[in-house]
C-alpha atoms as a PDB file:
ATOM      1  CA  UNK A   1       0.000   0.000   0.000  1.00  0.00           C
ATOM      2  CA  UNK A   2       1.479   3.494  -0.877  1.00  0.00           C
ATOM      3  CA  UNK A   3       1.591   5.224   2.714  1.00  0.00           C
ATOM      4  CA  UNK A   4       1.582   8.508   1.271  1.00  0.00           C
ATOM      5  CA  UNK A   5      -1.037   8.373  -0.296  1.00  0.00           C
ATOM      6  CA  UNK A   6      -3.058   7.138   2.153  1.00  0.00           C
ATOM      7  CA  UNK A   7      -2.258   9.878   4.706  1.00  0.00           C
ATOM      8  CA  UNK A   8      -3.667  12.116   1.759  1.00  0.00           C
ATOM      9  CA  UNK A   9      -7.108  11.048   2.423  1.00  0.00           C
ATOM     10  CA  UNK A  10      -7.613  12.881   5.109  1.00  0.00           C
ATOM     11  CA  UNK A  11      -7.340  16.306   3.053  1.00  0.00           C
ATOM     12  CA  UNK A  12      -9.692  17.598   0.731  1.00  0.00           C
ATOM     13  CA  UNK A  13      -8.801  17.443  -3.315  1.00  0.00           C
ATOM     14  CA  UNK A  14     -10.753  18.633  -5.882  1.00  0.00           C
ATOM     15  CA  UNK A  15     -11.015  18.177  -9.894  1.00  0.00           C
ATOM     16  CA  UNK A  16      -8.028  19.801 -12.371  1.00  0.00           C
ATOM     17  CA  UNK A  17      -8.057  20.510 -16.087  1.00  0.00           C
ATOM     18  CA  UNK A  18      -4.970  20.084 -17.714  1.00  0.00           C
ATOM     19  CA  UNK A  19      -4.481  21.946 -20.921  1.00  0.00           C
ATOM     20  CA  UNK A  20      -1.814  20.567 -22.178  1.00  0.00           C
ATOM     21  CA  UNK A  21      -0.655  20.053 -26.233  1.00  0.00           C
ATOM     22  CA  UNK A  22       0.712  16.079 -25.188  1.00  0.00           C
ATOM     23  CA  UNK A  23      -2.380  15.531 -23.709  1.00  0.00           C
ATOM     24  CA  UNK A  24      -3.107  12.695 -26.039  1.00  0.00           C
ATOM     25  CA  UNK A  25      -0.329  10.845 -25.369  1.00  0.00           C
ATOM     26  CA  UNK A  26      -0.873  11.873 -21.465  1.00  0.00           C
ATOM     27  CA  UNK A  27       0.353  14.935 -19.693  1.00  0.00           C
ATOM     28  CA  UNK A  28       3.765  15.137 -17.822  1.00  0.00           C
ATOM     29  CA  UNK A  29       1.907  16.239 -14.508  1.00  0.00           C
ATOM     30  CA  UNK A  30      -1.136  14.012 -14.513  1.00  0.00           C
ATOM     31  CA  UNK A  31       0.668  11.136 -12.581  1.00  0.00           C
ATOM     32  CA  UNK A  32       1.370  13.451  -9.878  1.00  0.00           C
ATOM     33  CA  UNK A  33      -1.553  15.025  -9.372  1.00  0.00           C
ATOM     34  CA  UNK A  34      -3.479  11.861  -9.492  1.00  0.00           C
ATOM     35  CA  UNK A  35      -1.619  10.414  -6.692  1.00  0.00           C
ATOM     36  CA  UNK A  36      -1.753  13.337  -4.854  1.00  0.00           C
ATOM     37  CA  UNK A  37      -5.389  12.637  -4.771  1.00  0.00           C
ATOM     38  CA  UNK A  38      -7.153  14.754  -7.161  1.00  0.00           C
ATOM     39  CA  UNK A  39      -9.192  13.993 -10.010  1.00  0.00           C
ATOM     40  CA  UNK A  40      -7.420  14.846 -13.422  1.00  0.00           C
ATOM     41  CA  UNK A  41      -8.767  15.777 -16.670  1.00  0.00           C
ATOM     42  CA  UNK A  42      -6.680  16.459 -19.713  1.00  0.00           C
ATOM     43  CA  UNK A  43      -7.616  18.525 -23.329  1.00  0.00           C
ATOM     44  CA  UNK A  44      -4.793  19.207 -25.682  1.00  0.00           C
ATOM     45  CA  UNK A  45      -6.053  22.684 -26.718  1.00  0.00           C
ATOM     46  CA  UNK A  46      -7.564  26.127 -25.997  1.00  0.00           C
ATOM     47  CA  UNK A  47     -10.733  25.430 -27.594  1.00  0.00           C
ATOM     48  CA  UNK A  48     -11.206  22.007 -26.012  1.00  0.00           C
ATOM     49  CA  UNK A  49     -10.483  23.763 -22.748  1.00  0.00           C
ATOM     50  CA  UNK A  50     -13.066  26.578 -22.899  1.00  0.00           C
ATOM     51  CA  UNK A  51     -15.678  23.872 -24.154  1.00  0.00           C
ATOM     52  CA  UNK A  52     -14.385  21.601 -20.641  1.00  0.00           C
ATOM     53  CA  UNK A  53     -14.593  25.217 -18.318  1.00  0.00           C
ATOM     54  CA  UNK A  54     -18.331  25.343 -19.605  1.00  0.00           C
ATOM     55  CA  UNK A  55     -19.632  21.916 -19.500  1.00  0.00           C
ATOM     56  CA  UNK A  56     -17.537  20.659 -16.341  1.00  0.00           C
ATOM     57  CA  UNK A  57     -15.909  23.698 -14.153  1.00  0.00           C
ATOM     58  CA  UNK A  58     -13.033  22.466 -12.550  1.00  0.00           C
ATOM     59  CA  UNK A  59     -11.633  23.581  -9.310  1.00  0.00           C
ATOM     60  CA  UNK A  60      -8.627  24.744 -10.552  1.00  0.00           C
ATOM     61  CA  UNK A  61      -6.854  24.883 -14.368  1.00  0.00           C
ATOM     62  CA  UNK A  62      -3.028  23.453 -15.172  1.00  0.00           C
ATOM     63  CA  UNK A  63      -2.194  25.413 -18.436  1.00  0.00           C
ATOM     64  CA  UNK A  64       1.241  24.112 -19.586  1.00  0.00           C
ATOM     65  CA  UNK A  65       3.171  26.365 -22.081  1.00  0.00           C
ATOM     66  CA  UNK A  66       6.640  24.668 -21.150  1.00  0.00           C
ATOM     67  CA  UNK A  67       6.603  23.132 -24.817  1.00  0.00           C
ATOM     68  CA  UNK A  68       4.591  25.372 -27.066  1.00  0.00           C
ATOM     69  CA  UNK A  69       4.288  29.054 -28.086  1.00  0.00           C
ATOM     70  CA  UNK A  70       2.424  30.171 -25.046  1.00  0.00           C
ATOM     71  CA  UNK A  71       0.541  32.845 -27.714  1.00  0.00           C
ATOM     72  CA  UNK A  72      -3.063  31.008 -27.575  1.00  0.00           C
ATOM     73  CA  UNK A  73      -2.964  29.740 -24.633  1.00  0.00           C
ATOM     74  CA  UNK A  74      -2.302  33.242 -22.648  1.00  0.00           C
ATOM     75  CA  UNK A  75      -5.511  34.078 -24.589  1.00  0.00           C
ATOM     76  CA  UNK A  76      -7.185  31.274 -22.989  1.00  0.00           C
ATOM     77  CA  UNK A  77      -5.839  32.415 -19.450  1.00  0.00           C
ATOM     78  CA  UNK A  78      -7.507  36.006 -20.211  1.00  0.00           C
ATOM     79  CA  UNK A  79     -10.866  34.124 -22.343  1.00  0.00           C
ATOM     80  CA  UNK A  80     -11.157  32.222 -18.410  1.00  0.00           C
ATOM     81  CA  UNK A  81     -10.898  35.564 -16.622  1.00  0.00           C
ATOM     82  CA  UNK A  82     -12.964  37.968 -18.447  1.00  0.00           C
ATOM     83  CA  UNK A  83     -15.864  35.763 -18.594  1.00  0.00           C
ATOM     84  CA  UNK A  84     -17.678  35.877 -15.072  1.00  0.00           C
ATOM     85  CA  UNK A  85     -18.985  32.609 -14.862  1.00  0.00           C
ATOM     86  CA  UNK A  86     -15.428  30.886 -14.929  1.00  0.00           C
ATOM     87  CA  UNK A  87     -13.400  33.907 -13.229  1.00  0.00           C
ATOM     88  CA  UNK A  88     -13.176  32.468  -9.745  1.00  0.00           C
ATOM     89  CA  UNK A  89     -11.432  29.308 -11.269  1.00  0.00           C
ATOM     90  CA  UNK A  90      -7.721  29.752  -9.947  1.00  0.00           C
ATOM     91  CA  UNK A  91      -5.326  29.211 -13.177  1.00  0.00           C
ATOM     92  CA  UNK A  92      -1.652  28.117 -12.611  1.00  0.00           C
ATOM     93  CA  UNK A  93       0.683  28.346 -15.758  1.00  0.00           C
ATOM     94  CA  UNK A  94       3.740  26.301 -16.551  1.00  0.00           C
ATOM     95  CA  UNK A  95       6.231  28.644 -18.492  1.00  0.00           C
ATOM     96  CA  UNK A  96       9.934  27.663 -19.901  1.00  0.00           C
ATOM     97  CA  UNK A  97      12.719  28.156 -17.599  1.00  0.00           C
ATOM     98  CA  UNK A  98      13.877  32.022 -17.750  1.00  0.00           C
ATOM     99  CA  UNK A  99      10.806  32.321 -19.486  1.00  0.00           C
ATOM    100  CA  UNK A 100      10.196  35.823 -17.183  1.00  0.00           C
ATOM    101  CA  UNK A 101       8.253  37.542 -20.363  1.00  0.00           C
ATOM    102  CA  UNK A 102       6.363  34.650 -20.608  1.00  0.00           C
ATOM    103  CA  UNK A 103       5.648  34.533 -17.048  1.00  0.00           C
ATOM    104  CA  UNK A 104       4.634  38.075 -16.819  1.00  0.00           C
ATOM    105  CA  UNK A 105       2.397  37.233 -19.681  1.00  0.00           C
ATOM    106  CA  UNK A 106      -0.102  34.967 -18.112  1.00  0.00           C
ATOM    107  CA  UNK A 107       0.199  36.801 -14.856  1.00  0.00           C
ATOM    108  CA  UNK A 108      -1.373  39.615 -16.625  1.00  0.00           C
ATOM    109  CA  UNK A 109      -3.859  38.170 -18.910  1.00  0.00           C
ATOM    110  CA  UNK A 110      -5.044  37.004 -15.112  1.00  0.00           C
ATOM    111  CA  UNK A 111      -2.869  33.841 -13.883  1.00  0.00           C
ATOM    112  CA  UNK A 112      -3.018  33.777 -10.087  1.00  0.00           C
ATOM    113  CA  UNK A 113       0.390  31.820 -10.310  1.00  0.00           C
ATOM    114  CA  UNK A 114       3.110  31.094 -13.375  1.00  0.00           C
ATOM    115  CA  UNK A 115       5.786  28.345 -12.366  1.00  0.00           C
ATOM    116  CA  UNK A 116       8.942  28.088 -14.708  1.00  0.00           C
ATOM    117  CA  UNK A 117       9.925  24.356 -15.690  1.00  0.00           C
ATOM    118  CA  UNK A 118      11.513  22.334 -13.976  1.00  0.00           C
ATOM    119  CA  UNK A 119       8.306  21.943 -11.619  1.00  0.00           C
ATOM    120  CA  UNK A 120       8.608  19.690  -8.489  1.00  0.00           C
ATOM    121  CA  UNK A 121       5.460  17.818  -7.855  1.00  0.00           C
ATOM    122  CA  UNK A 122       5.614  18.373  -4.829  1.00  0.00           C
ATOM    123  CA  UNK A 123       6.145  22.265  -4.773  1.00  0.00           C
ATOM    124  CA  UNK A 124       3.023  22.154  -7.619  1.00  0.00           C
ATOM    125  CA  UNK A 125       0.673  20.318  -5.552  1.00  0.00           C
ATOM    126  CA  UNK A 126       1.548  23.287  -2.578  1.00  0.00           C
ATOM    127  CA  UNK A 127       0.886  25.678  -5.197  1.00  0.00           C
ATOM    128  CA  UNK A 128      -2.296  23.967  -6.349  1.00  0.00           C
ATOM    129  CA  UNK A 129      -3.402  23.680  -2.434  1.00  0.00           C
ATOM    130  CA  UNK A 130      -3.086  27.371  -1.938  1.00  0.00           C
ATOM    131  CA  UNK A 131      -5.452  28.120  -4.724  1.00  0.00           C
ATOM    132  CA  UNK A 132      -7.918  25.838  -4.877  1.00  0.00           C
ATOM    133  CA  UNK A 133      -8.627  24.025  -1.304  1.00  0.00           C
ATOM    134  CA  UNK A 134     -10.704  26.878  -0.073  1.00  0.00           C
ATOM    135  CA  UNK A 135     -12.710  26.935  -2.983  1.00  0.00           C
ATOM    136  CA  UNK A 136     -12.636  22.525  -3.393  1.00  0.00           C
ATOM    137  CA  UNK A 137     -14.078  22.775   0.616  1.00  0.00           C
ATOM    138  CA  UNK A 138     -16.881  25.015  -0.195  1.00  0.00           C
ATOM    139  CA  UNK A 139     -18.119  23.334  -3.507  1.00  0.00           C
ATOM    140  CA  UNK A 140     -20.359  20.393  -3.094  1.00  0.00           C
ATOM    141  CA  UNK A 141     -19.805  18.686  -6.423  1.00  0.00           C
ATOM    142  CA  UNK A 142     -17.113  16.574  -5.551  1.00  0.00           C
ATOM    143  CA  UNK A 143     -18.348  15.431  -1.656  1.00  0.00           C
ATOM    144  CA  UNK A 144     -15.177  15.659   0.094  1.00  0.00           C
ATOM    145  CA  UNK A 145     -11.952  13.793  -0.360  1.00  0.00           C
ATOM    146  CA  UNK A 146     -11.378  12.030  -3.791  1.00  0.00           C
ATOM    147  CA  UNK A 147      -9.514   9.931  -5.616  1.00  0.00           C
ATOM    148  CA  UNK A 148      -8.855   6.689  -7.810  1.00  0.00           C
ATOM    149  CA  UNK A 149      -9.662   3.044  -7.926  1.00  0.00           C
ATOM    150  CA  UNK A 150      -6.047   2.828  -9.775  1.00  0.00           C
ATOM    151  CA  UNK A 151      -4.232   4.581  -7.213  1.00  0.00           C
ATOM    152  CA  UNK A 152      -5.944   2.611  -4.209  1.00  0.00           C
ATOM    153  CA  UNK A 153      -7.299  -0.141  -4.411  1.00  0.00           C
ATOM    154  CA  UNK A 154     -10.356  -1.188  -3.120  1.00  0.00           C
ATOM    155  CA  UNK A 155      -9.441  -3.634  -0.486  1.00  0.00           C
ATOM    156  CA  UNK A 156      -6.718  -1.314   0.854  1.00  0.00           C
ATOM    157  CA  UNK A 157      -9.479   2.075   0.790  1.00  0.00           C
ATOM    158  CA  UNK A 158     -11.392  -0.065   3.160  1.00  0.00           C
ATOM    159  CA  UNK A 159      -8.824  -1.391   5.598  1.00  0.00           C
ATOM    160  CA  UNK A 160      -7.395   2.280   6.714  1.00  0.00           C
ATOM    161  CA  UNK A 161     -11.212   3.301   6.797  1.00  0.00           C
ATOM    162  CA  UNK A 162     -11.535   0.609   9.104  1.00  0.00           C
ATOM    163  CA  UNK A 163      -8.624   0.611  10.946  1.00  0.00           C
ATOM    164  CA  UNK A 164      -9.408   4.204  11.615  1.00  0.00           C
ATOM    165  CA  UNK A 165     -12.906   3.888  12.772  1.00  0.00           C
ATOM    166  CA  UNK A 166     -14.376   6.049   9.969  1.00  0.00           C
ATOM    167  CA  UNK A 167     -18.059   7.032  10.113  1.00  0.00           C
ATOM    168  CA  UNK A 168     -18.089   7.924   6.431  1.00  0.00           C
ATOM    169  CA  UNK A 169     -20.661   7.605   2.742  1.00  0.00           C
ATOM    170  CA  UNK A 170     -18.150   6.493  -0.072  1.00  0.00           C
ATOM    171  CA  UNK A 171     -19.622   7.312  -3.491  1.00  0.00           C
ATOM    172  CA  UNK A 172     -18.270   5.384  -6.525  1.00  0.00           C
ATOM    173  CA  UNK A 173     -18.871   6.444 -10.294  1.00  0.00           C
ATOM    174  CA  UNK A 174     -17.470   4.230 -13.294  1.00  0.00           C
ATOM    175  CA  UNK A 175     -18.589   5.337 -16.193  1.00  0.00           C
ATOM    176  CA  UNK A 176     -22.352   5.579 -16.359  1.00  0.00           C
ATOM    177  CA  UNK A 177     -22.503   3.331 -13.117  1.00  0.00           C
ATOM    178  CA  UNK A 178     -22.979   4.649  -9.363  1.00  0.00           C
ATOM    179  CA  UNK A 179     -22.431   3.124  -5.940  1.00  0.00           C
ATOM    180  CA  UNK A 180     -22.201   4.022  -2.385  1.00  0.00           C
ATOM    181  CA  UNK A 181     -21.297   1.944   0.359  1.00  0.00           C
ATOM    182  CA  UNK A 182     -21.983   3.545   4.484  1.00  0.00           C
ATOM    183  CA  UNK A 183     -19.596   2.970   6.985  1.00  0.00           C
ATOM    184  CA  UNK A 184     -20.082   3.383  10.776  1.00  0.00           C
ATOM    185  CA  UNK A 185     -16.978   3.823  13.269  1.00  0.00           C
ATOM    186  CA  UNK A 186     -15.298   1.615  10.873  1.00  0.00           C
ATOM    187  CA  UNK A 187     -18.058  -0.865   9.934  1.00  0.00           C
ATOM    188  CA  UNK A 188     -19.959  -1.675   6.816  1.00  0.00           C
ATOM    189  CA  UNK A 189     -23.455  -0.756   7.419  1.00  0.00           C
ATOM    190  CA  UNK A 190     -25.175  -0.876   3.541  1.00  0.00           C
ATOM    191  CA  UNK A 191     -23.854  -0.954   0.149  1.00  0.00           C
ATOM    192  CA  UNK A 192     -26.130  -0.229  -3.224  1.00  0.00           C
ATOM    193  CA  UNK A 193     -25.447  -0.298  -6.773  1.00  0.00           C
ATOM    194  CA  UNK A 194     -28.062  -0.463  -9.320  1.00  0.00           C
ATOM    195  CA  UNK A 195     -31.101  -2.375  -8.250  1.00  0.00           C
ATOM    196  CA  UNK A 196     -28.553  -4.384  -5.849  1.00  0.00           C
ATOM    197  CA  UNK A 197     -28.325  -3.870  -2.558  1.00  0.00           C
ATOM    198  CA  UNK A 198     -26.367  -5.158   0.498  1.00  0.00           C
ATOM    199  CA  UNK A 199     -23.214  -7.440   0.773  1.00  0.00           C
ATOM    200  CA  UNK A 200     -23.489  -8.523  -3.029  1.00  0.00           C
ATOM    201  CA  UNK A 201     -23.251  -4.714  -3.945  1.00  0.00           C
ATOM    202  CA  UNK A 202     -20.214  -4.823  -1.677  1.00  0.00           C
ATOM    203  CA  UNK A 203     -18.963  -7.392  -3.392  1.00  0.00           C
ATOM    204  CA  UNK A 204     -19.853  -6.003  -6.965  1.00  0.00           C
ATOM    205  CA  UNK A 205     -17.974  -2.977  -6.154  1.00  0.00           C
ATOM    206  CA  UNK A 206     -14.880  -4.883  -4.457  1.00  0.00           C
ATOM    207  CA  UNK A 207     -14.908  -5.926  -8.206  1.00  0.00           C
ATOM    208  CA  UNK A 208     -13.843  -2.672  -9.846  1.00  0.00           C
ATOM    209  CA  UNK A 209     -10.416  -2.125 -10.372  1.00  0.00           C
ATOM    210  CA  UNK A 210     -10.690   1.465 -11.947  1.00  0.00           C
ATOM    211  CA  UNK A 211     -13.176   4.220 -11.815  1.00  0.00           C
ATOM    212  CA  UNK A 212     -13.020   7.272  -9.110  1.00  0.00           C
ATOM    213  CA  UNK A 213     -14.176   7.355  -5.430  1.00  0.00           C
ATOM    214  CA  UNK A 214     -15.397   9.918  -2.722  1.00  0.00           C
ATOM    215  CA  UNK A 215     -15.355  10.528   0.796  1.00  0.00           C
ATOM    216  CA  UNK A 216     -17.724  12.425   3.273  1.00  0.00           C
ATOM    217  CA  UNK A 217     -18.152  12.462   6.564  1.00  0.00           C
ATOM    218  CA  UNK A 218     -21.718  10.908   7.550  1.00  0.00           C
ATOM    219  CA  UNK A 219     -23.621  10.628  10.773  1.00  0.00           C
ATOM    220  CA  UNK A 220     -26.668   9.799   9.292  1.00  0.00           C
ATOM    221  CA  UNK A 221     -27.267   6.013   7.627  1.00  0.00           C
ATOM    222  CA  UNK A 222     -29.795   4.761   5.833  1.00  0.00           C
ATOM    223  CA  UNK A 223     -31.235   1.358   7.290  1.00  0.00           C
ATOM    224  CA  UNK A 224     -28.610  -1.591   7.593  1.00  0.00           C
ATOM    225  CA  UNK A 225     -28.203  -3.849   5.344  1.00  0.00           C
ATOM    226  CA  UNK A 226     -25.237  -5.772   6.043  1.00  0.00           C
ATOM    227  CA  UNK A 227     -23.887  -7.414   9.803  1.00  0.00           C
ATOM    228  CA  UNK A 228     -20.727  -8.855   9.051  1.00  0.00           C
ATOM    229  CA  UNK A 229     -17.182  -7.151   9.604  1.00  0.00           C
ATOM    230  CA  UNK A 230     -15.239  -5.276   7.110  1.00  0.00           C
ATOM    231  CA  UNK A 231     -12.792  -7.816   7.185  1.00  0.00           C
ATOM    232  CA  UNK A 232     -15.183 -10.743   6.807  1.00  0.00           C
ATOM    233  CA  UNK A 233     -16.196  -8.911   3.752  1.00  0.00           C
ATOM    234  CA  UNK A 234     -13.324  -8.253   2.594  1.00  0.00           C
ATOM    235  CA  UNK A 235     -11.802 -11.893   2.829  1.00  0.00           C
ATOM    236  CA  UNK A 236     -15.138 -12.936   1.688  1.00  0.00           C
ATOM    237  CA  UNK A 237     -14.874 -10.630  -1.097  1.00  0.00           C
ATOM    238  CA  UNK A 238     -11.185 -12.250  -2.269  1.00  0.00           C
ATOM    239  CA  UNK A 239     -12.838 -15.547  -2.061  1.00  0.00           C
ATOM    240  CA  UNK A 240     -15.418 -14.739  -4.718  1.00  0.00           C
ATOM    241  CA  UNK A 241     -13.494 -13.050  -7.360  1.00  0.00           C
ATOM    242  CA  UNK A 242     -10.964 -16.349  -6.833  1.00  0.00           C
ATOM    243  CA  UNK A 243     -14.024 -18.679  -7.986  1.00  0.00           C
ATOM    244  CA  UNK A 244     -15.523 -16.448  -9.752  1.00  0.00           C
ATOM    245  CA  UNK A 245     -19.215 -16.538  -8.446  1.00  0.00           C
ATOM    246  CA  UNK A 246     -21.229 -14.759  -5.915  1.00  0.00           C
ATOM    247  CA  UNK A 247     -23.132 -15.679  -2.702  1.00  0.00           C
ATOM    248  CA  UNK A 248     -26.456 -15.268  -1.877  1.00  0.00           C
ATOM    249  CA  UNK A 249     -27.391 -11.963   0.037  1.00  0.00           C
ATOM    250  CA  UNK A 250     -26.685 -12.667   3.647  1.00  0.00           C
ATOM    251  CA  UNK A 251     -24.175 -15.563   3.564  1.00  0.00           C
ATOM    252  CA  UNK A 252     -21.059 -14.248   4.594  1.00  0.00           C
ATOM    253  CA  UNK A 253     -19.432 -16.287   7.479  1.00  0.00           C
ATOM    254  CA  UNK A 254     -17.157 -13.928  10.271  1.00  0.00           C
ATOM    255  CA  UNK A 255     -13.843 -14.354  10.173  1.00  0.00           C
END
């Protein structure tokens, strides 16, 4: 289990737009930022990015000009700030080193930061914290803490919720599919997807090896639906997708 990562579930994160020309063959920073916890989306180009702003605001924007004439995509910067419904969005730009023209650029066409290359990932998630936490805490789209099926797994999300008592809702979106699963001071308490309810929608989720999760803190819980321990279910869980079949609602042993 990455520790690190872990211990960043206890923080808020929030959803990024990279615009970013190697976006199709997958942005330099994404890695980072997706296992510093945050939800990543990529476009390759100014016009892809304005259409991204309007249909899906992110929290913050990642406009990288360390590789291409920075011409449209300070226009973009400005496009973002002039137009009141995206304003608030906090953009960072990534400029060339000694690239102080460049820099000065995007800062006034309305940048609230402008890093020169190289960029430590860790200095750039610091920088992306200072912008964009306040305003990831106060918007309700994303729930709470996020992340990634590919960066945690499953099994290992629900042993440090466990092992730290957590009294949480976890939402789970793949695709066009939805789950949630309620845990109480560490306990699994009722798990839904689809029409399916209970420990097999446990176990259908315990399935999914990609898609993107969230956390919020819950003290209300809708009527239980499932007894046994989170590591019952868990072991249980391992069991199935080794024989490849499912129990019947209600059949899992303790450990």
């Amino acid at each position: 289990m990455d520790e690190q990562y872990v211990a960043k579930l206890g923080r808020p994160a929030g959803e990024i737009l990279v615009v970013d020309s190697a976006a199709i063959v997958g942005s330099p920073f994404e890695g980072g930022l997706r296992r510093a916890g945050y939800v990543v989306h990529c476009v390759s180009s100014p016009d892809m990015a304005v259409d991204a702003v309007v249909h899906n605001p992110p929290d913050l924007i990642l406009i990288n000009a360390s590789s291409q004439s920075s011409g449209d995509l300070v226009n973009l910067c400005r496009t973002i700030k002039q137009n009141p419904a995206s304003s608030s969005i906090p953009c960072i730009a990534i400029v060339k080193p000694r690239a102080d023209s460049e820099a000065a650029d995007f800062l006034r066409a309305g940048a609230d930061d402008a890093i020169m290359m190289p960029v430590d990932n860790d200095l750039l998630c610091l920088k992306i914290e200072k912008h964009a936490v306040a305003s990831a805490r106060a918007d309700t789209k994303t729930g709470g803490v996020t992340g990634s099926l590919s960066d945690l797994s499953f099994s290992d999300l629900f042993q440090v919720l466990s092992a730290s008592c957590r009294s949480v809702e976890i939402s789970f979106r793949r695709g066009s599919e939805e789950g949630r699963i309620y845990m109480q001071q560490g306990n699994v308490v009722h798990a839904v997807v689809g029409d399916i309810t209970g420990e097999q929608a446990f176990f259908r989720l315990m399935q999914w090896r990609d898609g993107q999760f969230s956390l919020k803190e819950c003290s209300e819980f809708p009527e239980q639906t499932i007894s046994a321990s989170t590591m019952s279910l868990l072991m249980e869980g391992a069991r199935l997708a080794d024989e490849g079949s499912e129990p019947q609602q209600g059949q899992t042993q303790e450990a």
